[in-house]
PDB file of N, CA and C in Angstrom:
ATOM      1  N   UNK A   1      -4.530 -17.923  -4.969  1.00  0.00           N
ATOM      2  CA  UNK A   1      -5.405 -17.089  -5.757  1.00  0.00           C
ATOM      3  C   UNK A   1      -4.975 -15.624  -5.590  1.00  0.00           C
ATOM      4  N   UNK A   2      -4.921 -15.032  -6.649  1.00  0.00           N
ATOM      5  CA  UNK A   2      -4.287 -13.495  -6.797  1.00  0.00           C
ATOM      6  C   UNK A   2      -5.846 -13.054  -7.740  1.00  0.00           C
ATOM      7  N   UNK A   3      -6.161 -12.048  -7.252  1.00  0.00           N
ATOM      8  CA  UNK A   3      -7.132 -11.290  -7.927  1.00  0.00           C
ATOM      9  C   UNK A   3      -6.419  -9.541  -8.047  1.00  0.00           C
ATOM     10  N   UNK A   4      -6.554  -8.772  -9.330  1.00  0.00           N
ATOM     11  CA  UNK A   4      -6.120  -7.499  -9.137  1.00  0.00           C
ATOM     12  C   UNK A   4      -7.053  -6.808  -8.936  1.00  0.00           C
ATOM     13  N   UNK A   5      -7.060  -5.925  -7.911  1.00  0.00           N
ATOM     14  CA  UNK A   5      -8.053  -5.150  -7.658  1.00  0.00           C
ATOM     15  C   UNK A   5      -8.079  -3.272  -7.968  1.00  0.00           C
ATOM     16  N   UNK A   6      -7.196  -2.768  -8.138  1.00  0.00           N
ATOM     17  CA  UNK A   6      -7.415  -1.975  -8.400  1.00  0.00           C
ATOM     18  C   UNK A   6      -5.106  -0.856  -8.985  1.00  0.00           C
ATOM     19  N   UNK A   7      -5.494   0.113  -9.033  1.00  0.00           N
ATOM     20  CA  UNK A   7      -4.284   0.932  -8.504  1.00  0.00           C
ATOM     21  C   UNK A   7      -4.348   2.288  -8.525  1.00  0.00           C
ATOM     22  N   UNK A   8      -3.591   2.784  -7.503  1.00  0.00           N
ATOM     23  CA  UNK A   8      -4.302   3.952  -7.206  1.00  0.00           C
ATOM     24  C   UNK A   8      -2.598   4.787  -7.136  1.00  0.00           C
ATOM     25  N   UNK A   9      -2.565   5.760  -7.943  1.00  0.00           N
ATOM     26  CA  UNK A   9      -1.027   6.212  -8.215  1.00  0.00           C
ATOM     27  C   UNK A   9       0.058   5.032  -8.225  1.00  0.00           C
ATOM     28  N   UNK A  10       1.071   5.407  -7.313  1.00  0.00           N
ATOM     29  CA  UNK A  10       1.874   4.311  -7.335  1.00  0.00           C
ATOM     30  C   UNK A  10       1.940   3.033  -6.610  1.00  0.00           C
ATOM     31  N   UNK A  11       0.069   2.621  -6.083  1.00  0.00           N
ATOM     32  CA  UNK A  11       0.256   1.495  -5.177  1.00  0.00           C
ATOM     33  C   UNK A  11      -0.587   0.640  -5.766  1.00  0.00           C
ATOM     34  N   UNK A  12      -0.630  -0.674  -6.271  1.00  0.00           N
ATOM     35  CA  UNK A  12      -1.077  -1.673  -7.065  1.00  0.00           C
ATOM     36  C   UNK A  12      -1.560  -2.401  -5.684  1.00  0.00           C
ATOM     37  N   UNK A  13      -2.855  -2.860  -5.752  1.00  0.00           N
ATOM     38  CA  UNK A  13      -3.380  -3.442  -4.981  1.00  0.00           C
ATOM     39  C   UNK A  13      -4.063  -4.744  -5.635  1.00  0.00           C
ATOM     40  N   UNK A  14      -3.801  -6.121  -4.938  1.00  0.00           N
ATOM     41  CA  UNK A  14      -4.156  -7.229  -4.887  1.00  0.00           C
ATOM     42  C   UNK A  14      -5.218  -7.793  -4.022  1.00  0.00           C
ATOM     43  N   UNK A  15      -5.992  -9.035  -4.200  1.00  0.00           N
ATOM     44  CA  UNK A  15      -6.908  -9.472  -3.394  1.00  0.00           C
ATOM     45  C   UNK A  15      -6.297 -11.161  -3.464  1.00  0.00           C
ATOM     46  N   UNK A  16      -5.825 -11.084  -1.862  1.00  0.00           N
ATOM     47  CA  UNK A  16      -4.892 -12.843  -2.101  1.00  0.00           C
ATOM     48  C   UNK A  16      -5.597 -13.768  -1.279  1.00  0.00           C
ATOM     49  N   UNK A  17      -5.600 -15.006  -1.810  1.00  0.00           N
ATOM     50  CA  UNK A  17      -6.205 -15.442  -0.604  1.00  0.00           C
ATOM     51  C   UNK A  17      -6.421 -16.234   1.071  1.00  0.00           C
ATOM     52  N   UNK A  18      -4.967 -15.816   1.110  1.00  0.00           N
ATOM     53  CA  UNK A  18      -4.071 -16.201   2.325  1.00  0.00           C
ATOM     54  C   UNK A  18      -2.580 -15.302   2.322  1.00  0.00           C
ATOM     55  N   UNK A  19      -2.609 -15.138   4.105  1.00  0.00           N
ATOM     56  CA  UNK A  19      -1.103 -14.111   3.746  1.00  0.00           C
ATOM     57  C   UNK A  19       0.250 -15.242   3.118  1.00  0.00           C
ATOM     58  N   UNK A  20       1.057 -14.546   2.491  1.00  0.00           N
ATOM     59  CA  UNK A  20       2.086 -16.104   2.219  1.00  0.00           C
ATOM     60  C   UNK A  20       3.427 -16.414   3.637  1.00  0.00           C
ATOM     61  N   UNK A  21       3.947 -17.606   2.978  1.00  0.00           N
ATOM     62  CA  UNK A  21       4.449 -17.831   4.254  1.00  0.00           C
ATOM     63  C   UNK A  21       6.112 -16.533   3.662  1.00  0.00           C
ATOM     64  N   UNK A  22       6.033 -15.922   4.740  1.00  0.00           N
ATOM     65  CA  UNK A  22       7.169 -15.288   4.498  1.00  0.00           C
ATOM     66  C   UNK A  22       7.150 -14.047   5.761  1.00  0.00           C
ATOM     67  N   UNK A  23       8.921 -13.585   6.063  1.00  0.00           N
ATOM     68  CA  UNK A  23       8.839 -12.549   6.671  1.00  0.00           C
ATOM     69  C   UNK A  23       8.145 -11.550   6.866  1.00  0.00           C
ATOM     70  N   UNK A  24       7.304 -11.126   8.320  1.00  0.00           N
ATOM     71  CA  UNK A  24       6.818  -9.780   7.866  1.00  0.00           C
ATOM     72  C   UNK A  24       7.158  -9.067   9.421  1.00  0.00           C
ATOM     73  N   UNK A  25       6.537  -7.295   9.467  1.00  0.00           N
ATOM     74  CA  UNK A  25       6.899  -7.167  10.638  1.00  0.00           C
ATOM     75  C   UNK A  25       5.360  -6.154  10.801  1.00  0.00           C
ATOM     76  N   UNK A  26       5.197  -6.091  12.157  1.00  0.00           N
ATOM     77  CA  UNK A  26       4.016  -5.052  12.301  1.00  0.00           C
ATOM     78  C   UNK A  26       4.480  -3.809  11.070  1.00  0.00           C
ATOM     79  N   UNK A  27       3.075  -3.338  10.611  1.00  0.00           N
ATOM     80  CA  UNK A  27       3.428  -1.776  10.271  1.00  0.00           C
ATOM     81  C   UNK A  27       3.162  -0.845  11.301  1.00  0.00           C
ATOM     82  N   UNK A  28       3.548   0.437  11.317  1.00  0.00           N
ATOM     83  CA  UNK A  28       3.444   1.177  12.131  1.00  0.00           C
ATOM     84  C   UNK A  28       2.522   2.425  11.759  1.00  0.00           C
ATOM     85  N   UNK A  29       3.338   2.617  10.365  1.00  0.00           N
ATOM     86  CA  UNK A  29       2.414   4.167   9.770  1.00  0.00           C
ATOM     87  C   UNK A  29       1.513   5.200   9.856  1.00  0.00           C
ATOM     88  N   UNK A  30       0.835   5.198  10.981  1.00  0.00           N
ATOM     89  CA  UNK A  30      -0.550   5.668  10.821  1.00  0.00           C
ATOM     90  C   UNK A  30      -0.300   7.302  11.688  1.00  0.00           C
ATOM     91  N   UNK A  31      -2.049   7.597  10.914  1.00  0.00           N
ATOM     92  CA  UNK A  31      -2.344   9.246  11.198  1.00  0.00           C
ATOM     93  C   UNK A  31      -3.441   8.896  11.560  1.00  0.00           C
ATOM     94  N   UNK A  32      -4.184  10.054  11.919  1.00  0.00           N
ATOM     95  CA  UNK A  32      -5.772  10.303  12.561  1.00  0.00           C
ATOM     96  C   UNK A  32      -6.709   9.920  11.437  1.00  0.00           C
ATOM     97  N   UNK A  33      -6.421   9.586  10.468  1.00  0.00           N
ATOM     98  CA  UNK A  33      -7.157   9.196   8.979  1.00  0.00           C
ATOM     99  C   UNK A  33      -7.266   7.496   8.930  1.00  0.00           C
ATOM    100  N   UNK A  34      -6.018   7.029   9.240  1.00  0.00           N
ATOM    101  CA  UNK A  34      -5.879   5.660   8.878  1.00  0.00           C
ATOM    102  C   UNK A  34      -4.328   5.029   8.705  1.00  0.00           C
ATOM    103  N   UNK A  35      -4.370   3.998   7.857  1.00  0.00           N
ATOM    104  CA  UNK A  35      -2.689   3.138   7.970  1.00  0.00           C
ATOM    105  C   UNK A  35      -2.177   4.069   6.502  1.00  0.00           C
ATOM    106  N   UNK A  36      -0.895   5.238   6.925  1.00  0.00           N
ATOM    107  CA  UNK A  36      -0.092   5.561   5.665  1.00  0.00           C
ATOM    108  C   UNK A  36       0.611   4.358   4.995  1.00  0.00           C
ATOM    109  N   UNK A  37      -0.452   4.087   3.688  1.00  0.00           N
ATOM    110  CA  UNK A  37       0.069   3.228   2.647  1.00  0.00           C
ATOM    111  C   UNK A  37       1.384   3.697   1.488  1.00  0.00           C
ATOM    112  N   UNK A  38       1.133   4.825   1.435  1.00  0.00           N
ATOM    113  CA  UNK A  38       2.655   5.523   0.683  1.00  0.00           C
ATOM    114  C   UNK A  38       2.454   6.567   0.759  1.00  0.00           C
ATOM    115  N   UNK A  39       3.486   7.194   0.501  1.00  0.00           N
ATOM    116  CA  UNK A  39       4.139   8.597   0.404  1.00  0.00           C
ATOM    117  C   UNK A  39       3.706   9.395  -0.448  1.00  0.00           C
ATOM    118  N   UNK A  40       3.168  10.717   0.022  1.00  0.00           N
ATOM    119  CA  UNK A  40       3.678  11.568  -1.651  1.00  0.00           C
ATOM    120  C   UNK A  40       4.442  12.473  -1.493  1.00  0.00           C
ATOM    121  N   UNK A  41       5.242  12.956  -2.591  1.00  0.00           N
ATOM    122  CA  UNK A  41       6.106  14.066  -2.448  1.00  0.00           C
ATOM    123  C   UNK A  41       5.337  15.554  -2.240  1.00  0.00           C
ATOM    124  N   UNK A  42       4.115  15.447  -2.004  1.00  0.00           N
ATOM    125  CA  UNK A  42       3.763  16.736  -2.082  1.00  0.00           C
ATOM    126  C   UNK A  42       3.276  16.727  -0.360  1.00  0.00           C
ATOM    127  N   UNK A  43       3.075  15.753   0.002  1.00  0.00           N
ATOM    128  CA  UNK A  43       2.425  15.441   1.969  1.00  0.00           C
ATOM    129  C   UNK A  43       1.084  14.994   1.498  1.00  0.00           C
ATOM    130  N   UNK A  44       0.473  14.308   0.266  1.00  0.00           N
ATOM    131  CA  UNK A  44      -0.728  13.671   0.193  1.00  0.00           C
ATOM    132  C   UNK A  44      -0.516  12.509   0.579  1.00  0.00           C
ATOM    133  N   UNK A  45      -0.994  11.943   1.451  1.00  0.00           N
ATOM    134  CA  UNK A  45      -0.875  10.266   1.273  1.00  0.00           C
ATOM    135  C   UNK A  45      -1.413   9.370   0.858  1.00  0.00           C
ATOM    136  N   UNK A  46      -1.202   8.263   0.651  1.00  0.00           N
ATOM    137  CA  UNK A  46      -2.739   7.113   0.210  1.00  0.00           C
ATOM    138  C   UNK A  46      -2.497   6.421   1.727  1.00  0.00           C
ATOM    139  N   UNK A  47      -3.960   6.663   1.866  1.00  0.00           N
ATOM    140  CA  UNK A  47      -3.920   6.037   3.066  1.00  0.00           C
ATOM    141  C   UNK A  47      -5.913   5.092   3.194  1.00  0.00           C
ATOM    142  N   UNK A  48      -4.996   3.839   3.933  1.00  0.00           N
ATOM    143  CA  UNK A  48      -6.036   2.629   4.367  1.00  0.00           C
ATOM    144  C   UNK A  48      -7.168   3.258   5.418  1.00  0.00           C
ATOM    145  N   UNK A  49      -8.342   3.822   5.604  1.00  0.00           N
ATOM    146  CA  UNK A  49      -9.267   3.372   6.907  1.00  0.00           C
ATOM    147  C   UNK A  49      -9.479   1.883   7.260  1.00  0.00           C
ATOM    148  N   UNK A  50     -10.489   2.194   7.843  1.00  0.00           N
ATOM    149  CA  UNK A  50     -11.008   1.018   8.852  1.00  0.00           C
ATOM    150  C   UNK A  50     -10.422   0.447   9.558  1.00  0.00           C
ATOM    151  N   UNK A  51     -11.135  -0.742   9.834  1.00  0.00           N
ATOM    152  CA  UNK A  51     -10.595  -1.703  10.844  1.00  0.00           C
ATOM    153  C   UNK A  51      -9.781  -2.689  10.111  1.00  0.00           C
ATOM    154  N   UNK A  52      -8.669  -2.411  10.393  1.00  0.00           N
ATOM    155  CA  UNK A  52      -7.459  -3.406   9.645  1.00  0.00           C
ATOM    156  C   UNK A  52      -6.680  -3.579  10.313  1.00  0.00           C
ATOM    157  N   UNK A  53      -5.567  -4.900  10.029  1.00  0.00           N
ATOM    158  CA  UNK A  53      -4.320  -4.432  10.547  1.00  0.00           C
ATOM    159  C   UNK A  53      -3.249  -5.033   9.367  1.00  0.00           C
ATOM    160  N   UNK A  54      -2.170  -4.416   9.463  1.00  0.00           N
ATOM    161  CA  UNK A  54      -1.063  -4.125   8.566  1.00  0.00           C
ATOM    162  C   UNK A  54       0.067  -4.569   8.485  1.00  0.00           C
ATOM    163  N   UNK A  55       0.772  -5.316   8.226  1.00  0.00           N
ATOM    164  CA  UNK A  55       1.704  -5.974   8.260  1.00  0.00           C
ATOM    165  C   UNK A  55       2.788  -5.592   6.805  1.00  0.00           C
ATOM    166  N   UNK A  56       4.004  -5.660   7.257  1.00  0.00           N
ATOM    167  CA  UNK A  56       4.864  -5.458   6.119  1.00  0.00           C
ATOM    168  C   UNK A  56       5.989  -6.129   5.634  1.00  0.00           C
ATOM    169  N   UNK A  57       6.324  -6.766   4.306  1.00  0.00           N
ATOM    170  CA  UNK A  57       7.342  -7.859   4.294  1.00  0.00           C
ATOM    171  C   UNK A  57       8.340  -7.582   4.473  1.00  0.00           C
ATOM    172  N   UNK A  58       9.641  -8.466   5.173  1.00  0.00           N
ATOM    173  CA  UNK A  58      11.017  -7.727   5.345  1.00  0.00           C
ATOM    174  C   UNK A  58      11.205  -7.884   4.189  1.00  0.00           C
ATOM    175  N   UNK A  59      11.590  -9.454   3.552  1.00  0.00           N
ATOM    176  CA  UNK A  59      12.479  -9.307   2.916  1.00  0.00           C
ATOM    177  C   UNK A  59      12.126  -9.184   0.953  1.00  0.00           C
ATOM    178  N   UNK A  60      12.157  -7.266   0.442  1.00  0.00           N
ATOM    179  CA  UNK A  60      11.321  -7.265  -0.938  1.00  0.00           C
ATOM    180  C   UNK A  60      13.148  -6.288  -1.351  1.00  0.00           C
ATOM    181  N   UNK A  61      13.401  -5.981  -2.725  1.00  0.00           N
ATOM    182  CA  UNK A  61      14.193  -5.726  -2.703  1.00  0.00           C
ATOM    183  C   UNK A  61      14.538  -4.035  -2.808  1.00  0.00           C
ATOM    184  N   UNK A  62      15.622  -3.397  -2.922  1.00  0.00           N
ATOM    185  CA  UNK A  62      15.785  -2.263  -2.475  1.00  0.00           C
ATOM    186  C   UNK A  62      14.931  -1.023  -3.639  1.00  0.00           C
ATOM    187  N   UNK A  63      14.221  -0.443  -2.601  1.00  0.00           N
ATOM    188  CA  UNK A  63      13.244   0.521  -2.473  1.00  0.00           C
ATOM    189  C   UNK A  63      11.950  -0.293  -3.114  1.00  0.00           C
ATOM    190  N   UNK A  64      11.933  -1.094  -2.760  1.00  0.00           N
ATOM    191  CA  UNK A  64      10.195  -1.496  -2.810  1.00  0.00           C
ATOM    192  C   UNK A  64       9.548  -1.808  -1.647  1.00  0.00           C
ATOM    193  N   UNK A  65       8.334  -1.551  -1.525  1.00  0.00           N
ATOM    194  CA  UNK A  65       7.813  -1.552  -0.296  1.00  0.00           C
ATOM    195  C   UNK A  65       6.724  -2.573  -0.884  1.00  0.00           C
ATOM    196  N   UNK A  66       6.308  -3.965   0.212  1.00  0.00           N
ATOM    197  CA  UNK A  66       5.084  -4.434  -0.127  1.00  0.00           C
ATOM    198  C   UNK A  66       4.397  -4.337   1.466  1.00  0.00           C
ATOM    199  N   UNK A  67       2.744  -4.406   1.655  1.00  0.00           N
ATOM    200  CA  UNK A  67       2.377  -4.518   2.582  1.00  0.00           C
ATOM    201  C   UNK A  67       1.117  -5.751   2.301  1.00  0.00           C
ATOM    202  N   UNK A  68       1.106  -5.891   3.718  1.00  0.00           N
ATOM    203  CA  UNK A  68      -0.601  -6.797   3.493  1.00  0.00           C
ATOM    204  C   UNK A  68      -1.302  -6.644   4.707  1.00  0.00           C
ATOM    205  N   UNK A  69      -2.651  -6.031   4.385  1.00  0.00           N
ATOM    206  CA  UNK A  69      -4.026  -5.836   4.556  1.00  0.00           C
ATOM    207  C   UNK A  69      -5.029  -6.785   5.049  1.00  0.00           C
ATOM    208  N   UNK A  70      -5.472  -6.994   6.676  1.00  0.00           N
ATOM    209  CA  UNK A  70      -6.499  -7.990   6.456  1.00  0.00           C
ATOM    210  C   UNK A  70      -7.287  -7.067   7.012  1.00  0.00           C
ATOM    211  N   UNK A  71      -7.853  -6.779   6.147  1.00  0.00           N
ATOM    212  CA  UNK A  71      -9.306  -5.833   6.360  1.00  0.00           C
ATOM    213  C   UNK A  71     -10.513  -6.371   6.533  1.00  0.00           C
ATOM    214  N   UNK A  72     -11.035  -5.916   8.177  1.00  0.00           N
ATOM    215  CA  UNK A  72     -11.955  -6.386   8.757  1.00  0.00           C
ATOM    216  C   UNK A  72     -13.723  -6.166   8.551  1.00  0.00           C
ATOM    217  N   UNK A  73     -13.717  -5.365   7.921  1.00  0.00           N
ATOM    218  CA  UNK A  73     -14.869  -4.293   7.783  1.00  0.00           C
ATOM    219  C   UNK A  73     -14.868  -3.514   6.208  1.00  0.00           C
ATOM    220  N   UNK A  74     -16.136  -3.450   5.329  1.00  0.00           N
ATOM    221  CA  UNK A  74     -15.685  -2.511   4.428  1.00  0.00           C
ATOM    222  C   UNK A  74     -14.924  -1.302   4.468  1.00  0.00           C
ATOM    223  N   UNK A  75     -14.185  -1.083   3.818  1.00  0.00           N
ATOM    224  CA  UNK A  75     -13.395  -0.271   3.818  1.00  0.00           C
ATOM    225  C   UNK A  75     -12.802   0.657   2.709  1.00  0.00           C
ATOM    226  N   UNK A  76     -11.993   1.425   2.648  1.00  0.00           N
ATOM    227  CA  UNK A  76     -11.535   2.254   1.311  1.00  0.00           C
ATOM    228  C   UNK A  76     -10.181   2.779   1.926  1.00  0.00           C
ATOM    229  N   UNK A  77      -9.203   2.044   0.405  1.00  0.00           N
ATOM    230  CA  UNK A  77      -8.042   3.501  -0.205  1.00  0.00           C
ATOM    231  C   UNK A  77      -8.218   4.517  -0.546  1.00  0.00           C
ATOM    232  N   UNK A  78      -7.918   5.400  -0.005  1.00  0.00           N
ATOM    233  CA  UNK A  78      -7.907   6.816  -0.370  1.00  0.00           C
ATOM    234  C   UNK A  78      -6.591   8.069  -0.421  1.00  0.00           C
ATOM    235  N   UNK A  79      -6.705   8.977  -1.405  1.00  0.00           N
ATOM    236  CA  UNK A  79      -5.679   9.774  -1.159  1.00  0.00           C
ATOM    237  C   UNK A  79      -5.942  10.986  -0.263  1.00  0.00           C
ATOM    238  N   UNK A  80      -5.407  11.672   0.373  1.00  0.00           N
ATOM    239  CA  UNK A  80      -5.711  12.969   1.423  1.00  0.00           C
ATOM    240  C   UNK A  80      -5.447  14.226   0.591  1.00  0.00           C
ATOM    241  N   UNK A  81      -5.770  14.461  -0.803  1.00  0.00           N
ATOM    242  CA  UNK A  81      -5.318  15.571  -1.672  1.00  0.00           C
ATOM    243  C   UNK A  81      -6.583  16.527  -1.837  1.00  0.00           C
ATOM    244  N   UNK A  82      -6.204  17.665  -2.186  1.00  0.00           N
ATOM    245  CA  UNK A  82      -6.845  18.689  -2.918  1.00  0.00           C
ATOM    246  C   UNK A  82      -8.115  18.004  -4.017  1.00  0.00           C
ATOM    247  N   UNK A  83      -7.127  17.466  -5.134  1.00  0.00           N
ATOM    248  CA  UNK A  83      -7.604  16.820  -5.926  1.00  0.00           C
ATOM    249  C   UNK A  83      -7.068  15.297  -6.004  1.00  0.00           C
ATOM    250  N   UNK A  84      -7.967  14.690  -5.364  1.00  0.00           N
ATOM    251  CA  UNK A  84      -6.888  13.155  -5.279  1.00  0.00           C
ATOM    252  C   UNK A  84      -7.702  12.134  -6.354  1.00  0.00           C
ATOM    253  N   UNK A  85      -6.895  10.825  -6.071  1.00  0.00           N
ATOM    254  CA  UNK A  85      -7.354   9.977  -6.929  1.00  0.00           C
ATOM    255  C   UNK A  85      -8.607   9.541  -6.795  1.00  0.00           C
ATOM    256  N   UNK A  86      -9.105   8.778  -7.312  1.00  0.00           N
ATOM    257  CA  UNK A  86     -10.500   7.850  -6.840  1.00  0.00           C
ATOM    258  C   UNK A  86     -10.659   7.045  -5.764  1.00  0.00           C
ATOM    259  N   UNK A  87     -11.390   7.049  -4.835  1.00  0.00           N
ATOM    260  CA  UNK A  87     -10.787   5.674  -3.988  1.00  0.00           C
ATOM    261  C   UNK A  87     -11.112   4.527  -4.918  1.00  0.00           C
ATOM    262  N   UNK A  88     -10.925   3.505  -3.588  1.00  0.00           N
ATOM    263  CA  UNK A  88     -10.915   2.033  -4.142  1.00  0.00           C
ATOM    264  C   UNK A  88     -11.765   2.070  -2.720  1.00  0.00           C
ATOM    265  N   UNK A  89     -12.736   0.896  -3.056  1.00  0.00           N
ATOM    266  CA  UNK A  89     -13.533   0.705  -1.706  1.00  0.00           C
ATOM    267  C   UNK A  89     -12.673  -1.077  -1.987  1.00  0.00           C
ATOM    268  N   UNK A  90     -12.766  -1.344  -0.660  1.00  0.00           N
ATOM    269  CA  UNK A  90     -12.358  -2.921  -0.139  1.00  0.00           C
ATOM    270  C   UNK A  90     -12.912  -3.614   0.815  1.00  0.00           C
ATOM    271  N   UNK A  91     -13.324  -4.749   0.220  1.00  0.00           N
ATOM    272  CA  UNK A  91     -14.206  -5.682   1.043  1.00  0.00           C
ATOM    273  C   UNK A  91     -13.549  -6.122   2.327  1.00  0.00           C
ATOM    274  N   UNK A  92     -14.230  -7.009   2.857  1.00  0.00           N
ATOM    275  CA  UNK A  92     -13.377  -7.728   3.906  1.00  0.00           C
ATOM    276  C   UNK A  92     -12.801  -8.993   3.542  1.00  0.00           C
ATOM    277  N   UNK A  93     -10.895  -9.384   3.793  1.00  0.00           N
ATOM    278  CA  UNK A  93     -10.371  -9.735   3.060  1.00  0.00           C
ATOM    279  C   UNK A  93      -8.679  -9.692   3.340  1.00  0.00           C
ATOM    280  N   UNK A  94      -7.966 -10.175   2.804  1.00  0.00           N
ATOM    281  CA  UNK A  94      -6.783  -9.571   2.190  1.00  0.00           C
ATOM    282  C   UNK A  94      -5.974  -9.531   1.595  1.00  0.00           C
ATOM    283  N   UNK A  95      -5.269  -8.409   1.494  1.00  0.00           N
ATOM    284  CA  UNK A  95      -4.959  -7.779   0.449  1.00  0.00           C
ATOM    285  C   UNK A  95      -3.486  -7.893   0.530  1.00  0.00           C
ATOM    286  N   UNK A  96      -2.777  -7.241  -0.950  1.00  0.00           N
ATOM    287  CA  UNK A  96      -1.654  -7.212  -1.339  1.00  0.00           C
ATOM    288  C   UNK A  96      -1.055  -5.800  -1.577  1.00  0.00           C
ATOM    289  N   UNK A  97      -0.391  -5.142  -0.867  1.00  0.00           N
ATOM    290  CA  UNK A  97      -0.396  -3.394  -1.968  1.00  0.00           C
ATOM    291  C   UNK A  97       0.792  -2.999  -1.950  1.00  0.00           C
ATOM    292  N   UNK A  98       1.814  -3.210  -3.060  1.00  0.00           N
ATOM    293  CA  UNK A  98       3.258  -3.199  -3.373  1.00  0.00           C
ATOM    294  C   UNK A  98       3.084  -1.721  -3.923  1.00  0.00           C
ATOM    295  N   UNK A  99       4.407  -0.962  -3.727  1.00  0.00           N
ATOM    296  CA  UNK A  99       4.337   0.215  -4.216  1.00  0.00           C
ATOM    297  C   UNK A  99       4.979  -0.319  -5.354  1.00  0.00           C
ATOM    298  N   UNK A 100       5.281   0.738  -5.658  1.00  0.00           N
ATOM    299  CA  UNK A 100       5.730   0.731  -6.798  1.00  0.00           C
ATOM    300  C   UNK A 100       7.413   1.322  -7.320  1.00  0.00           C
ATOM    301  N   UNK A 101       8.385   0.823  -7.967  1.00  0.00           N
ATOM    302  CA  UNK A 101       9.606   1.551  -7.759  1.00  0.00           C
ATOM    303  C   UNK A 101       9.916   1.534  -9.036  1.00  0.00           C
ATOM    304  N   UNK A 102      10.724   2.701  -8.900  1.00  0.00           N
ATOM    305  CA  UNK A 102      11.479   3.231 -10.229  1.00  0.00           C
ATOM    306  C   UNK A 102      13.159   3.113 -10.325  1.00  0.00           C
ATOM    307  N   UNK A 103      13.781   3.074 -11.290  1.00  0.00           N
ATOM    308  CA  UNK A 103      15.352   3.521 -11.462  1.00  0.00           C
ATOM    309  C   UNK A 103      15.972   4.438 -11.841  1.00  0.00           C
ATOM    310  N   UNK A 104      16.584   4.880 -10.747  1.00  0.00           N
ATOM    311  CA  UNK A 104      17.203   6.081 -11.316  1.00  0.00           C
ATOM    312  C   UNK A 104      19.061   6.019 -12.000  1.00  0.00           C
ATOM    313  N   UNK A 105      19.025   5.831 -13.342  1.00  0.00           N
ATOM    314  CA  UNK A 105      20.419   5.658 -13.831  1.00  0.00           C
ATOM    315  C   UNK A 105      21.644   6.189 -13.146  1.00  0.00           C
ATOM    316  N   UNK A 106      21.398   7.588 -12.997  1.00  0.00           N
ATOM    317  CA  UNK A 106      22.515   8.613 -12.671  1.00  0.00           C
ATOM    318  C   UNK A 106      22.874   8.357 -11.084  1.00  0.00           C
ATOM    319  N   UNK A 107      22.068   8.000 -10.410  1.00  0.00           N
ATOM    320  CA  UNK A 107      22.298   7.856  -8.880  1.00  0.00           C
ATOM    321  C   UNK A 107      22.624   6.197  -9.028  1.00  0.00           C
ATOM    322  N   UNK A 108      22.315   5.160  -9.589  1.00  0.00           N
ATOM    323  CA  UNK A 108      22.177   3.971  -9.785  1.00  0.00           C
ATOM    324  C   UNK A 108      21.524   3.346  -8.654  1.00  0.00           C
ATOM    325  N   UNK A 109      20.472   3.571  -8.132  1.00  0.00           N
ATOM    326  CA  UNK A 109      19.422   3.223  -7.270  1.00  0.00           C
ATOM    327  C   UNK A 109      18.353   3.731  -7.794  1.00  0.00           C
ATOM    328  N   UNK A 110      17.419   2.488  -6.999  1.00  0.00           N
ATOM    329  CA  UNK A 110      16.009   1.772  -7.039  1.00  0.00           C
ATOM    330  C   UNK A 110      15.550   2.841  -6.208  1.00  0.00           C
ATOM    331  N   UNK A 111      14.146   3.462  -6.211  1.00  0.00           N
ATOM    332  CA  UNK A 111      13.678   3.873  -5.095  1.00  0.00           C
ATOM    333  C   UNK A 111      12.268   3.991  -4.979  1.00  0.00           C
ATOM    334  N   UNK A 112      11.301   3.923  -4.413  1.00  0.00           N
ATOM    335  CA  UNK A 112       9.522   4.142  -4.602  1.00  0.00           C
ATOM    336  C   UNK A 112       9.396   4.940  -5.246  1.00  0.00           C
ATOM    337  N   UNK A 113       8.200   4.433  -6.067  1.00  0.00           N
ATOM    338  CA  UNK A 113       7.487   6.097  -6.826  1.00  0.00           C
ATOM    339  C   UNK A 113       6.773   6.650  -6.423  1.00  0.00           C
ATOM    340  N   UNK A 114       6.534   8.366  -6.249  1.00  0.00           N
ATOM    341  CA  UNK A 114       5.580   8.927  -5.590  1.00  0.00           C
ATOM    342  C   UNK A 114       5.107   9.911  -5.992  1.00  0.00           C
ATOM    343  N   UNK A 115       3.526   9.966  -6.037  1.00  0.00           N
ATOM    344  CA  UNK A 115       3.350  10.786  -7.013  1.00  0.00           C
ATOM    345  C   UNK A 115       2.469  12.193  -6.577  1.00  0.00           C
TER     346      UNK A 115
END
């Protein structure tokens, strides 16, 4: 079961209902806020609270990042901006949250989008 739950700049978030069987490794990411879910080019991040923990797949292909979420406690995505996006509040559960990647012709690489 895949449910879409929301997306918030460049991170598409899923509601699955078991992690799948496949490579993953601890994530590490985190700040005094929560788990850094992606990047921005400006130093905003989207970033996970609560009580979670984070895991990330090895094997996705070059410059995509997927992670998965078993979030213990309600919780929320959020961005750390001036003017940021909306959150996403998230049940307890988990989740799916692939960034998102772009191509760049001239360099001929894949790389995350960040916005």
């Amino acid at each position: 079961m895949r449910q879409s739950i929301a997306n918030q700049g460049e991170v598409r978030i899923d509601r699955i209902a078991a992690l799948p069987e496949t490579a993953t490794k601890p994530f590490t990411e985190k700040n005094g806020k929560g788990w850094i879910i992606s990047h921005s080019e400006t130093g905003h991040h989207h970033i996970l609270g609560g009580d979670c923990d984070v895991m990330e797949r090895v094997d996705v292909p070059t410059g995509a990042r997927i992670l998965y979420a078993i979030v213990k406690e309600p919780t929320r995505l959020f961005q750390d901006a001036a003017t940021p996006h909306a959150p996403v509040n998230l049940a307890p559960g988990i989740y799916e949250m692939r960034i998102k990647r772009e191509f760049d012709p001239f360099s001929e690489q894949a790389r995350r989008v960040a916005d």
